[in-house]
C-alpha atoms as a PDB file:
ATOM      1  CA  UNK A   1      31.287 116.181 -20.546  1.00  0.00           C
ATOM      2  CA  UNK A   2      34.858 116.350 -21.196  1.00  0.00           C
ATOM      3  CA  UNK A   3      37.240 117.557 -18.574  1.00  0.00           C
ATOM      4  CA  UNK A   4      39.801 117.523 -20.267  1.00  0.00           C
ATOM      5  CA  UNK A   5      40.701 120.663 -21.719  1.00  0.00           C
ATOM      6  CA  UNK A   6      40.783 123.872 -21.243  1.00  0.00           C
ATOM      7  CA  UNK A   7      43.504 126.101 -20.344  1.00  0.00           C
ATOM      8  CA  UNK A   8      45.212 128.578 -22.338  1.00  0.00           C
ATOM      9  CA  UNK A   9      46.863 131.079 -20.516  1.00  0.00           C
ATOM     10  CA  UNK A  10      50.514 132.757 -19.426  1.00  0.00           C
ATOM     11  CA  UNK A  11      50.659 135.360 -16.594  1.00  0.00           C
ATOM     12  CA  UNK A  12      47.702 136.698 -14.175  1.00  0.00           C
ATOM     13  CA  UNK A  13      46.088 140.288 -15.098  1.00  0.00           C
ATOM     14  CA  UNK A  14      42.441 142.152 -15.210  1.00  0.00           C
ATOM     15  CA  UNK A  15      39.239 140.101 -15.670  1.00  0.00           C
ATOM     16  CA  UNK A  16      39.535 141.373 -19.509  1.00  0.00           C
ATOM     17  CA  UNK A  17      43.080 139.679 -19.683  1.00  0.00           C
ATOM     18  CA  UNK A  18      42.958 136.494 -17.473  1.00  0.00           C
ATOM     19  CA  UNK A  19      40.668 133.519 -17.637  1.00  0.00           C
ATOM     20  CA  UNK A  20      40.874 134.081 -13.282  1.00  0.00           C
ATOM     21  CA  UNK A  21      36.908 133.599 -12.612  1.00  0.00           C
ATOM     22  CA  UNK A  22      33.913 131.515 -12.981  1.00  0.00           C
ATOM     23  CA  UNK A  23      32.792 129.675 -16.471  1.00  0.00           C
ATOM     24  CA  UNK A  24      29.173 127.832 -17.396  1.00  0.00           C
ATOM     25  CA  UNK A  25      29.389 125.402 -19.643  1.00  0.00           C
ATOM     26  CA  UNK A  26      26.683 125.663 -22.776  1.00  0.00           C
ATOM     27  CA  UNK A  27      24.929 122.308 -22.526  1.00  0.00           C
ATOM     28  CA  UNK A  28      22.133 120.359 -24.440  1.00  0.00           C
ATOM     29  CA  UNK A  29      18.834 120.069 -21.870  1.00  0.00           C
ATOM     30  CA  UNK A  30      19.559 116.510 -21.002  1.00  0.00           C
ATOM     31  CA  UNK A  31      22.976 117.110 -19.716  1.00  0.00           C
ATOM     32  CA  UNK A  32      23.669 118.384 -16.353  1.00  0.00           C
ATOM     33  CA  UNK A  33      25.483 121.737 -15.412  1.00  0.00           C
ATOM     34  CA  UNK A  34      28.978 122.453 -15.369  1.00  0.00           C
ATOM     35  CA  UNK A  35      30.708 125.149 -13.734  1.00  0.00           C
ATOM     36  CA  UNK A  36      34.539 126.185 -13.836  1.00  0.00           C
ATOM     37  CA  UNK A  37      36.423 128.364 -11.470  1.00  0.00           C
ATOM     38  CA  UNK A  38      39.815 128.953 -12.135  1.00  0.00           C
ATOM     39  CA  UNK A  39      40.745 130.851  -8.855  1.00  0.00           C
ATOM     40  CA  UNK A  40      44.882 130.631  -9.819  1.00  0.00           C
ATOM     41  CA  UNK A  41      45.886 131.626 -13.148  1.00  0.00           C
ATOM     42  CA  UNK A  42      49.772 132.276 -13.365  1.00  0.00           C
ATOM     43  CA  UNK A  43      53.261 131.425 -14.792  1.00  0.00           C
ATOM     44  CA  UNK A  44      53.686 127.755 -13.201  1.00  0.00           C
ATOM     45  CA  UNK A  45      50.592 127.293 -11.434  1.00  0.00           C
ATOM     46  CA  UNK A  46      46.545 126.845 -12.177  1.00  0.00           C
ATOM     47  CA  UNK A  47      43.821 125.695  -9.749  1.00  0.00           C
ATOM     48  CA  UNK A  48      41.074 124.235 -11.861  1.00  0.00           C
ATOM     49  CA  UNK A  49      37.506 123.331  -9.890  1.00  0.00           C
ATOM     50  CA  UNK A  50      34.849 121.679 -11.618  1.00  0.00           C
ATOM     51  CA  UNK A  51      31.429 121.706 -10.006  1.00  0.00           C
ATOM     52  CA  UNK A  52      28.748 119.453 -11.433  1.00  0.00           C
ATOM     53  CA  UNK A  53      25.264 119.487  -9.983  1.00  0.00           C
ATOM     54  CA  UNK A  54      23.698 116.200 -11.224  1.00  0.00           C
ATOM     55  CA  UNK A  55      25.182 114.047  -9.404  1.00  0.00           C
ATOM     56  CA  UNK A  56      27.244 116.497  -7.301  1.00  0.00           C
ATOM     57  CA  UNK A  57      30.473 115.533  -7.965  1.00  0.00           C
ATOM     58  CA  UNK A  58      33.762 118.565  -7.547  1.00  0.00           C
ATOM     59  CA  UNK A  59      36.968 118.010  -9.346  1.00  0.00           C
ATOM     60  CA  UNK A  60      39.823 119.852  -8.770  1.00  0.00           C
ATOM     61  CA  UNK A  61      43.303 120.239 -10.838  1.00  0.00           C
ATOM     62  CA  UNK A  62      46.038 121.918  -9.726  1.00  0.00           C
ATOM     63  CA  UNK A  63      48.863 122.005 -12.880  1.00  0.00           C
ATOM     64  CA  UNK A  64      51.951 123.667 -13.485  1.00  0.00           C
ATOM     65  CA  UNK A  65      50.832 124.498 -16.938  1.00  0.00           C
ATOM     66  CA  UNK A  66      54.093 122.377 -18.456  1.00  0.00           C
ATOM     67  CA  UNK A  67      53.155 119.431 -19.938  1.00  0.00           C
ATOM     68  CA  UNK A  68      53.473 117.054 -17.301  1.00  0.00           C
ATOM     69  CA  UNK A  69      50.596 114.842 -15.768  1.00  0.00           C
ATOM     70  CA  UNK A  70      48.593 116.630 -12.914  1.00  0.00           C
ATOM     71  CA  UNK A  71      46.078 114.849 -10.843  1.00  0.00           C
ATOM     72  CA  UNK A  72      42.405 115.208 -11.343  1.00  0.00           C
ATOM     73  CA  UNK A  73      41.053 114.990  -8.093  1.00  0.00           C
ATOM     74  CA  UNK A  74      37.159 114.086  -7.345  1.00  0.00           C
ATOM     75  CA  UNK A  75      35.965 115.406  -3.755  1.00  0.00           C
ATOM     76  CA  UNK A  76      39.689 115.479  -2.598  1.00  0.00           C
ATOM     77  CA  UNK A  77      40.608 112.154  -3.665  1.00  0.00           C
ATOM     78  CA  UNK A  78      42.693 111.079  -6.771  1.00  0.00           C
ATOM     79  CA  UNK A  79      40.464 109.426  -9.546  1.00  0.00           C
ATOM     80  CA  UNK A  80      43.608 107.642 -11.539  1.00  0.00           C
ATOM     81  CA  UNK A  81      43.045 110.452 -14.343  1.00  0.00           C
ATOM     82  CA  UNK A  82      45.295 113.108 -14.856  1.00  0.00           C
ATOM     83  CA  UNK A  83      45.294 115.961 -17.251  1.00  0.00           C
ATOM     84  CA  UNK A  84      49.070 117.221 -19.006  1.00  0.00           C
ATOM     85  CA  UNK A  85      48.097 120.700 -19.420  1.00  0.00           C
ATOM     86  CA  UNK A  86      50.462 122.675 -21.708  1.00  0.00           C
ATOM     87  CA  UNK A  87      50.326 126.521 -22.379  1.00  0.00           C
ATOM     88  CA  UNK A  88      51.119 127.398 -25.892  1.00  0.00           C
ATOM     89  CA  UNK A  89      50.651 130.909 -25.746  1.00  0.00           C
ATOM     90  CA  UNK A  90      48.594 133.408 -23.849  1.00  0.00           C
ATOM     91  CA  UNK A  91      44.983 132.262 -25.314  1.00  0.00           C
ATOM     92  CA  UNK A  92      45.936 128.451 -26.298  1.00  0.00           C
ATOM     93  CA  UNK A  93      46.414 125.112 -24.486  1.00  0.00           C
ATOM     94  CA  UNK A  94      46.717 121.588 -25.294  1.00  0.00           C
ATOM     95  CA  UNK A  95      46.339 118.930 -22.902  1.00  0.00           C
ATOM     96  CA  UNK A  96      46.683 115.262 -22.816  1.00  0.00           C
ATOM     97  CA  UNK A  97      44.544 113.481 -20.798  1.00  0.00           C
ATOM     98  CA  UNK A  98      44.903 109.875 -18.861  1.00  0.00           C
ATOM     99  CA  UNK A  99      43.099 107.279 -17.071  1.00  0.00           C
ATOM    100  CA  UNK A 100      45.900 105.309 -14.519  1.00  0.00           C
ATOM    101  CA  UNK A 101      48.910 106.192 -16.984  1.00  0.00           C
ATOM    102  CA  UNK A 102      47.058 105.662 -19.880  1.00  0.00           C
ATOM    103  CA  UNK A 103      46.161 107.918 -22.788  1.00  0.00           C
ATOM    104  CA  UNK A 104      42.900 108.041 -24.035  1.00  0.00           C
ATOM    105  CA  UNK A 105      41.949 111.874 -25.547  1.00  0.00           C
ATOM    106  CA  UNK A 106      43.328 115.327 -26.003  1.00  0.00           C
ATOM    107  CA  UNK A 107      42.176 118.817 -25.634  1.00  0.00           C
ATOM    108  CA  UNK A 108      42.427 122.029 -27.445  1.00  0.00           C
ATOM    109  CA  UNK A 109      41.325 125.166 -25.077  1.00  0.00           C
ATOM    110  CA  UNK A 110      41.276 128.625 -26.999  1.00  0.00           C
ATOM    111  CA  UNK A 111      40.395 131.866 -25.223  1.00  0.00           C
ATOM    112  CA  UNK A 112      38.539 134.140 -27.409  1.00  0.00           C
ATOM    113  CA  UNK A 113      40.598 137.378 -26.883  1.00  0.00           C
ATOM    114  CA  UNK A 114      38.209 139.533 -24.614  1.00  0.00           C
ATOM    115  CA  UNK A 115      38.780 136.375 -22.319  1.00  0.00           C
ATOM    116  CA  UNK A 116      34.583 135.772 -22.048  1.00  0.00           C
ATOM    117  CA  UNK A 117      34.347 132.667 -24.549  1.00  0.00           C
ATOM    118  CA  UNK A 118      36.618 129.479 -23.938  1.00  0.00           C
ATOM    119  CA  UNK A 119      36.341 126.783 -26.755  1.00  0.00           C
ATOM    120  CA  UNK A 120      37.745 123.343 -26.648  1.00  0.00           C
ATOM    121  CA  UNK A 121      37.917 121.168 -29.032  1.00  0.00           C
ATOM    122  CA  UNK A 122      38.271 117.208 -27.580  1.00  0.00           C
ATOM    123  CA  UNK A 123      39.305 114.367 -29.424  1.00  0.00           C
ATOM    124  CA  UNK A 124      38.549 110.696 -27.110  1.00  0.00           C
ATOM    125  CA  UNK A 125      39.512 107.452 -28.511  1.00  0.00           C
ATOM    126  CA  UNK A 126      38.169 105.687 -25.693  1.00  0.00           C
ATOM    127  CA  UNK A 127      35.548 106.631 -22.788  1.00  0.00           C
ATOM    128  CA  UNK A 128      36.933 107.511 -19.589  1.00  0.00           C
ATOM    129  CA  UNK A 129      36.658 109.991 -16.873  1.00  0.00           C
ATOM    130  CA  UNK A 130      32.777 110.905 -17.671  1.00  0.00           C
ATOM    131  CA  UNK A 131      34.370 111.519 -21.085  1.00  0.00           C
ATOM    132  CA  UNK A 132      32.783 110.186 -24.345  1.00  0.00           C
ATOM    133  CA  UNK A 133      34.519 108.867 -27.122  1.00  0.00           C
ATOM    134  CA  UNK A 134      34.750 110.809 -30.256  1.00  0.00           C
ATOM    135  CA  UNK A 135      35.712 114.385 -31.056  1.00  0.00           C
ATOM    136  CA  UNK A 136      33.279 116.989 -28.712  1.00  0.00           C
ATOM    137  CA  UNK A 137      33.370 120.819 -29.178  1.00  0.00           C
ATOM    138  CA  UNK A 138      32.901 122.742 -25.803  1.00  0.00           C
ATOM    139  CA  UNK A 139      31.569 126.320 -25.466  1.00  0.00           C
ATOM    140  CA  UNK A 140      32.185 127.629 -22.231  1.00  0.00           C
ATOM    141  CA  UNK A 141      31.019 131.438 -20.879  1.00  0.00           C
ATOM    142  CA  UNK A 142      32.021 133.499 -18.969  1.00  0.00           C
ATOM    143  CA  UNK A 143      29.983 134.418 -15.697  1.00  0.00           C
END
């Protein structure tokens, strides 16, 4: 499960133009469920909240959408890995992701353009942050 990711997107707007809302991650059976809500979608700001359900376990990322390193935060409390979420346009993101100060994958996030399909592509040279390493394709819906 790659937490990397995600994010592609400028200004708030309608459900139909904003990524504001609540994702489900398509899985395999033997993985447990993700869910995203991104409750702040604007120029400057994002609040990202991961809920997993086996184990429980919330993150939460709050980035300015520029580039630089944002905490990820499990149940409150920093985890050492931060994501560097960049917007490149209104429907794309690229993110660079690091475990204490150290790089160890990227993310591609790409909004399909009705905003109810995110896709991101991740590319781990090392595992880290519940984060396999390899290159992973995510499909996440919209709720």
């Amino acid at each position: 499960m790659a937490f990397a990711s995600l994010l592609a997107i400028a200004s708030p707007a309608f459900a139909d133009d904003s990524p504001i809302g609540t994702w489900v991650k398509k899985g395999e059976a033997v993985k447990p469920q993700i869910t995203l809500t991104i409750e702040a979608w604007g120029s400057g700001k994002a609040k990202l909240t991961y809920h997993l359900k086996e184990p429980p376990i919330v993150l939460t990322i709050v980035s300015m959408l520029d580039g630089n390193d944002a905490p990820v935060l499990v149940s409150g409390k920093p985890s050492g890995e931060t994501m560097a979420i960049k917007l490149i346009d209104k429907r794309h993101s690229s993110t660079i992701v690091k475990m204490n100060g150290k790089p160890f994958g990227t993310s591609k996030g790409s909004f399909s353009e009705d905003f109810k399909t995110l896709i991101v592509e991740n590319d781990f040279t090392e595992s880290g942050g519940g984060n396999r390493a390899g290159k992973s394709t995510e499909i996440w819906i919209r709720k």
